[in-house]
PDB file of N, CA and C in Angstrom:
ATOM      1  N   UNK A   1     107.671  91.653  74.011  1.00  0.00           N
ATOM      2  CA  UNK A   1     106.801  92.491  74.818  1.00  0.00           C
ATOM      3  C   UNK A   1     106.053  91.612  75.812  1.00  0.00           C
ATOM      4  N   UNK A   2     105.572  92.010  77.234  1.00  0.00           N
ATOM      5  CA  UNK A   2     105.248  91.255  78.128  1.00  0.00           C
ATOM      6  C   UNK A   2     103.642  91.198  77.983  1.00  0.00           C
ATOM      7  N   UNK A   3     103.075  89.652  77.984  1.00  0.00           N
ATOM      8  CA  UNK A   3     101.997  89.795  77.524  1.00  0.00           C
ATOM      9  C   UNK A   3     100.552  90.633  78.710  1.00  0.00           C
ATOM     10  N   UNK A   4     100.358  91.901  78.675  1.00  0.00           N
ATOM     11  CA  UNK A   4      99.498  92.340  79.446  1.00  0.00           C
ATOM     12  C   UNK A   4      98.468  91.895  79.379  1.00  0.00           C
ATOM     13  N   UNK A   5      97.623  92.212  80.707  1.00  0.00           N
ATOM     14  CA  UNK A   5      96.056  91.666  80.676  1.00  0.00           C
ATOM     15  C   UNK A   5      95.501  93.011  80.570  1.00  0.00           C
ATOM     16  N   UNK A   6      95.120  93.710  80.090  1.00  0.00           N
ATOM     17  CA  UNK A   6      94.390  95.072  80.090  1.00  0.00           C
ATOM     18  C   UNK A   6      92.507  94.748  80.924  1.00  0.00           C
ATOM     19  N   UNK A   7      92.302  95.506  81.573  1.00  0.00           N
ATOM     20  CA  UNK A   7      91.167  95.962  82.042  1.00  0.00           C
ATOM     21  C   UNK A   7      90.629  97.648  82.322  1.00  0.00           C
ATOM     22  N   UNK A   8      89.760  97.499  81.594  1.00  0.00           N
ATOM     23  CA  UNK A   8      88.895  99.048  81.677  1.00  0.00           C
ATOM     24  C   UNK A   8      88.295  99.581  82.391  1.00  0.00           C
ATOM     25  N   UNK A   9      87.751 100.519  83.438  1.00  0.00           N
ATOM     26  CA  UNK A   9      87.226 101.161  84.450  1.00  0.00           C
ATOM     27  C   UNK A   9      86.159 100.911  84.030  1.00  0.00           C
ATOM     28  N   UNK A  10      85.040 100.477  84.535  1.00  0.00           N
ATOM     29  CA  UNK A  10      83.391 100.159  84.927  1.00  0.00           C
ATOM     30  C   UNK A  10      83.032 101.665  84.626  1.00  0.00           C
ATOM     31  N   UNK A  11      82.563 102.174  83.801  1.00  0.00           N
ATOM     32  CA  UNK A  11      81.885 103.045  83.328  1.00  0.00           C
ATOM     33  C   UNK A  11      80.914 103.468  82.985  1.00  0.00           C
ATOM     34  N   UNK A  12      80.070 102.212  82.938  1.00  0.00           N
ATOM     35  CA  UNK A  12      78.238 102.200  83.131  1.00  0.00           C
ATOM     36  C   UNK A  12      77.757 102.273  81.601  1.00  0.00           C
ATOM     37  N   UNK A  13      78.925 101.459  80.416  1.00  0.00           N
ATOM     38  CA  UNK A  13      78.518 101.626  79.351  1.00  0.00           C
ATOM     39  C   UNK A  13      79.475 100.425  78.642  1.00  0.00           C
ATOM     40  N   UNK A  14      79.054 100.659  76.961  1.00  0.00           N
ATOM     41  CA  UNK A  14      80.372 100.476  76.278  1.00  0.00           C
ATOM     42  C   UNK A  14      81.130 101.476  76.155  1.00  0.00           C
ATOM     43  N   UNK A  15      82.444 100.873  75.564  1.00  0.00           N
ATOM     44  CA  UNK A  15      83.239 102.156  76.003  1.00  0.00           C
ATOM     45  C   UNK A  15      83.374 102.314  74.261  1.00  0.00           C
ATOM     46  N   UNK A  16      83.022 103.083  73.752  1.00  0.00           N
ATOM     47  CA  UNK A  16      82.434 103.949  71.977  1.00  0.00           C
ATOM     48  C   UNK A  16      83.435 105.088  71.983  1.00  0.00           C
ATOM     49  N   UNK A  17      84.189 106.085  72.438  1.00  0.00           N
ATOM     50  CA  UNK A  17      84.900 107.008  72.251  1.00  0.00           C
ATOM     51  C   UNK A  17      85.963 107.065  72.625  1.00  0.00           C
ATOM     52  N   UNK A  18      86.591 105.564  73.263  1.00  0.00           N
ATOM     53  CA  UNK A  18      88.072 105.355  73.355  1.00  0.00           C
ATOM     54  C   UNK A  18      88.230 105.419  74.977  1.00  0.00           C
ATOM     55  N   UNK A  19      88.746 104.639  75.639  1.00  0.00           N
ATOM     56  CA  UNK A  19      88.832 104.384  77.149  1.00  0.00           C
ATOM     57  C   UNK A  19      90.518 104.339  77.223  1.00  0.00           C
ATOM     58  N   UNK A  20      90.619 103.809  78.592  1.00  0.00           N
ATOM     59  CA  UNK A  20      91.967 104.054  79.006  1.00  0.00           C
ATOM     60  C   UNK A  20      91.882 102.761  80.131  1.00  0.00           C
ATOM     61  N   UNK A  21      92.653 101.860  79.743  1.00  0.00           N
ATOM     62  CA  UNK A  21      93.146 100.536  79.936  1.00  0.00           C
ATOM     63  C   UNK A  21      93.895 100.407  80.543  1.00  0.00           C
ATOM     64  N   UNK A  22      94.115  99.178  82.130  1.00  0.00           N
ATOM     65  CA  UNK A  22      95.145  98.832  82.815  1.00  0.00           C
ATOM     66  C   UNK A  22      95.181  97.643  83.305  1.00  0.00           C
ATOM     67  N   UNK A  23      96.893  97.347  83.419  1.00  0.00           N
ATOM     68  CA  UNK A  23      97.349  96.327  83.105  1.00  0.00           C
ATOM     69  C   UNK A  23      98.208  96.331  84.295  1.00  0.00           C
ATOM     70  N   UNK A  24      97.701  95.100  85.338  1.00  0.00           N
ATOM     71  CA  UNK A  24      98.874  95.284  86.298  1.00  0.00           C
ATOM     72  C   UNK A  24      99.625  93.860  86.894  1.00  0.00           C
ATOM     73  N   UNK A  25      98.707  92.701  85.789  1.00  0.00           N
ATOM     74  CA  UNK A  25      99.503  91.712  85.691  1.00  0.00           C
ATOM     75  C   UNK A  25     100.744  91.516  86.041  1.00  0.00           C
ATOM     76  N   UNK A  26     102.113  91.852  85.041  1.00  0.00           N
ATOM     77  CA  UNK A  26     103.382  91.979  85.002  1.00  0.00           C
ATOM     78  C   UNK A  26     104.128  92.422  86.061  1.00  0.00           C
ATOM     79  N   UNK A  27     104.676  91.233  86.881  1.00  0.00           N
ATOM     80  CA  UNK A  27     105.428  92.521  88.274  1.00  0.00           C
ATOM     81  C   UNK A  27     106.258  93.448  88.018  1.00  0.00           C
ATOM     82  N   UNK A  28     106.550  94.539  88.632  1.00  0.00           N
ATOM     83  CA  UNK A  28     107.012  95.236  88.760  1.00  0.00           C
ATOM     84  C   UNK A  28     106.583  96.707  87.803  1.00  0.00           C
ATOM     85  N   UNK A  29     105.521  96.324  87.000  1.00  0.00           N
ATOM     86  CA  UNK A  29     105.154  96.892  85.589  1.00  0.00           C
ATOM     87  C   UNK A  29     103.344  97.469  86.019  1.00  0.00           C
ATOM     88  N   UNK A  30     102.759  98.697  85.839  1.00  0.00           N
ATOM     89  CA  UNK A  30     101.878  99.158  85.746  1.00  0.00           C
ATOM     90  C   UNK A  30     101.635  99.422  83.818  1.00  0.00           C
ATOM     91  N   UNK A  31     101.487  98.861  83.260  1.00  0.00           N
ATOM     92  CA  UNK A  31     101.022  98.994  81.900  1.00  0.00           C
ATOM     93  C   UNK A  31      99.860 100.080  81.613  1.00  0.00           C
ATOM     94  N   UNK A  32      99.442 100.885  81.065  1.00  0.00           N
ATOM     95  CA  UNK A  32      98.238 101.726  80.781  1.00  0.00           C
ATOM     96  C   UNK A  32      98.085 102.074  78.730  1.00  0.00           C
ATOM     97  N   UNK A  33      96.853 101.701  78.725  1.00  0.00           N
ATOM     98  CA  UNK A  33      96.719 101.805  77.133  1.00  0.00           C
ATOM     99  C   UNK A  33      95.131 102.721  76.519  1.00  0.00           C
ATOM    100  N   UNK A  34      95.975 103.224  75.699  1.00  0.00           N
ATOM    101  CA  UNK A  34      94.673 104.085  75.473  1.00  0.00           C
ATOM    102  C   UNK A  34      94.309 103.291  74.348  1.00  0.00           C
ATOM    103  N   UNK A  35      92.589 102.877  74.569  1.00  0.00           N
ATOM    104  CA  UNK A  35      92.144 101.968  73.226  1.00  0.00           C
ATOM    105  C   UNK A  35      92.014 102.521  72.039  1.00  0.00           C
ATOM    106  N   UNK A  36      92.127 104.216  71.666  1.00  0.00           N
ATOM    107  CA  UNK A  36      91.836 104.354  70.192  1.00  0.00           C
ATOM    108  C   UNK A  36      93.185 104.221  69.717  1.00  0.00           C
ATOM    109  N   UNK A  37      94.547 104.448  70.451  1.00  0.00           N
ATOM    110  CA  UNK A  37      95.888 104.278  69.182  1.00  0.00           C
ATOM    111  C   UNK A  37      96.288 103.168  69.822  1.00  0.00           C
ATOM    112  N   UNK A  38      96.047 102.314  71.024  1.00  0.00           N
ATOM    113  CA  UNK A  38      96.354 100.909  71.436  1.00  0.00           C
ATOM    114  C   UNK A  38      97.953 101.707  71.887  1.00  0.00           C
ATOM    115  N   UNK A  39      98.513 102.771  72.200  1.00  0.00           N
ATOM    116  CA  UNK A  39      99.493 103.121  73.137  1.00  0.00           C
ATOM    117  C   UNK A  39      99.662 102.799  74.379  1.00  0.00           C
ATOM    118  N   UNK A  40     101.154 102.330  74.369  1.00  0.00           N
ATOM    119  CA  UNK A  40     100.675 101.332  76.125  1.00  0.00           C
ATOM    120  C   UNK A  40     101.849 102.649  76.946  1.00  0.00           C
ATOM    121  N   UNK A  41     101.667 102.794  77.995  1.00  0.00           N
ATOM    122  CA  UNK A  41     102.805 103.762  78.612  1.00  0.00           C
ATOM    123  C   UNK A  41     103.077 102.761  79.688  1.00  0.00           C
ATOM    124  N   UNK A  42     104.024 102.565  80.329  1.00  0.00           N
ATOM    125  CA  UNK A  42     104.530 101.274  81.616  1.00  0.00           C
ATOM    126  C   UNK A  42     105.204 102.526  82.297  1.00  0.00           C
ATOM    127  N   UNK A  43     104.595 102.152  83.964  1.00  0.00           N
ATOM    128  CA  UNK A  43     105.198 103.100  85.287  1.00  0.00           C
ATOM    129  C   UNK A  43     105.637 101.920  85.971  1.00  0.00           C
ATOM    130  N   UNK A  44     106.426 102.662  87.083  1.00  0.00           N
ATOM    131  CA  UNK A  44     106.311 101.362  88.094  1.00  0.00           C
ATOM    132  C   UNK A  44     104.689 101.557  89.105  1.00  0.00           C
ATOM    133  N   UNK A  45     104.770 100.750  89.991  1.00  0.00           N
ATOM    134  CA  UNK A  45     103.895 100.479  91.064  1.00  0.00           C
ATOM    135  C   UNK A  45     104.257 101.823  91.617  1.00  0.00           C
ATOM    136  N   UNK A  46     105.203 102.349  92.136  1.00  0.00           N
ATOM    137  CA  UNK A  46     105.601 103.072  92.727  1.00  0.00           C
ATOM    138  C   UNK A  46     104.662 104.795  92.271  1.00  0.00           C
ATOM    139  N   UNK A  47     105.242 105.021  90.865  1.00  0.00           N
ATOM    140  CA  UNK A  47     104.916 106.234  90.593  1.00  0.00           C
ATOM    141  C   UNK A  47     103.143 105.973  89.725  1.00  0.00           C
ATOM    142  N   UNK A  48     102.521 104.598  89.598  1.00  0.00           N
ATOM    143  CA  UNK A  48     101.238 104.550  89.145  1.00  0.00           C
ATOM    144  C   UNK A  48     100.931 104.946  90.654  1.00  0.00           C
ATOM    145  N   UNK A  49     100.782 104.641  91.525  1.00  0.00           N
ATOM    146  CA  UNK A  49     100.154 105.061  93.100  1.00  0.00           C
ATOM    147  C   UNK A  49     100.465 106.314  93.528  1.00  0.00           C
ATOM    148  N   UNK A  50     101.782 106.701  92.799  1.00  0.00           N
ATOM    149  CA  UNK A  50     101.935 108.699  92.988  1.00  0.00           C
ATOM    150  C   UNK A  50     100.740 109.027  92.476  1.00  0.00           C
ATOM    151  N   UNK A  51     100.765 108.908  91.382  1.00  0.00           N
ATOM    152  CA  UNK A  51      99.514 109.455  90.246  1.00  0.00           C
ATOM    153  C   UNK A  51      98.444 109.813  90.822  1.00  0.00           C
ATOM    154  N   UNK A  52      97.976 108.012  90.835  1.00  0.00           N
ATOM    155  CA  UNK A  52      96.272 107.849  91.747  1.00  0.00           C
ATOM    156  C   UNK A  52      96.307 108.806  92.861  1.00  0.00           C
ATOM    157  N   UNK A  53      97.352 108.601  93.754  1.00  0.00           N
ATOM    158  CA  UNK A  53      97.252 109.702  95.086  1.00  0.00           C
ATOM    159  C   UNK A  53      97.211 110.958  94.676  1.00  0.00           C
ATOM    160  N   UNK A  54      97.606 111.611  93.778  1.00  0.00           N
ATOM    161  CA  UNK A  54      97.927 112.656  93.108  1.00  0.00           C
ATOM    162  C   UNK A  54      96.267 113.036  92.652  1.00  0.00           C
ATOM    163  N   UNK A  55      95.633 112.020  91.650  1.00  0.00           N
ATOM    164  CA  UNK A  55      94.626 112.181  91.507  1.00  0.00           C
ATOM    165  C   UNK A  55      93.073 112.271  92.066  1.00  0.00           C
ATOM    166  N   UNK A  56      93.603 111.836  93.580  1.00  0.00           N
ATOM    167  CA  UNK A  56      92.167 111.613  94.250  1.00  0.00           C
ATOM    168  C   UNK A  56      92.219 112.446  95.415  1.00  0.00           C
ATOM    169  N   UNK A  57      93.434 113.418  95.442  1.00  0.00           N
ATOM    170  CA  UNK A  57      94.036 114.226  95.899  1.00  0.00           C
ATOM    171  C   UNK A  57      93.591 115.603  95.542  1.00  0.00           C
ATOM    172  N   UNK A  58      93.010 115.132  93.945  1.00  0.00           N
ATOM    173  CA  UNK A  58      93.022 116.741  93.366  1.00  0.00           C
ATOM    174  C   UNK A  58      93.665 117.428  92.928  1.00  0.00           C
ATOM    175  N   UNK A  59      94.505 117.014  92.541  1.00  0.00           N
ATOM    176  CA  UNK A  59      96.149 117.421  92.005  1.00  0.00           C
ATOM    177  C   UNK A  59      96.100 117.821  90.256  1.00  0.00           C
ATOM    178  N   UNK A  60      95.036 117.083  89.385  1.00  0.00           N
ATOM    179  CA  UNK A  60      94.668 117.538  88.591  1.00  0.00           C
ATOM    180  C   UNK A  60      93.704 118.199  87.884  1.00  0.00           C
ATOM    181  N   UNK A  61      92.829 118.264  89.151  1.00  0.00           N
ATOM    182  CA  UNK A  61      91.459 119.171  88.804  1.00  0.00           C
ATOM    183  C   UNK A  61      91.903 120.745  88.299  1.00  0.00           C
ATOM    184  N   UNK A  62      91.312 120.795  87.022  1.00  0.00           N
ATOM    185  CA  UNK A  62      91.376 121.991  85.856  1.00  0.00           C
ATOM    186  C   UNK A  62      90.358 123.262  86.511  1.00  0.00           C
ATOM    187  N   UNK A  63      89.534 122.948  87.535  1.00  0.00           N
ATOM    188  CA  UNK A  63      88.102 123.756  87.214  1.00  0.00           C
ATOM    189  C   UNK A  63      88.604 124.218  88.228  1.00  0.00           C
ATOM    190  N   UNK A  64      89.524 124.611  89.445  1.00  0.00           N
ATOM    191  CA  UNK A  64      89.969 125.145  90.761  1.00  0.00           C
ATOM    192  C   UNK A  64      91.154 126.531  90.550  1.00  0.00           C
TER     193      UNK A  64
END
């Protein structure tokens, strides 16, 4: 397994109820881990930047 560097989003705390971790060390490899089951999911660059665009886009807002 490729050794990831995980980093956590600045959240203005500790993170106590389980955060969501990324790893973008590894070329070609977007790594993401959720800290309570330590599950890693790997995208490329390609479709982690769909996502984000996807997400800041509004693409997953529930409340609309």
């Amino acid at each position: 397994m490729a050794q990831y560097e995980f980093h956590a989003a600045a959240c203005g705390g500790p993170c106590t109820e389980g955060c969501v971790e990324v790893a973008t060390n590894v070329p070609g490899i977007v790594a993401v881990r959720d800290t309570k089951t330590e599950a890693i999911m790997q995208f490329t660059p390609q479709e982690w930047g769909d996502f984000l665009a996807g997400a800041k886009a509004g693409e997953f807002d529930l409340s609309t």
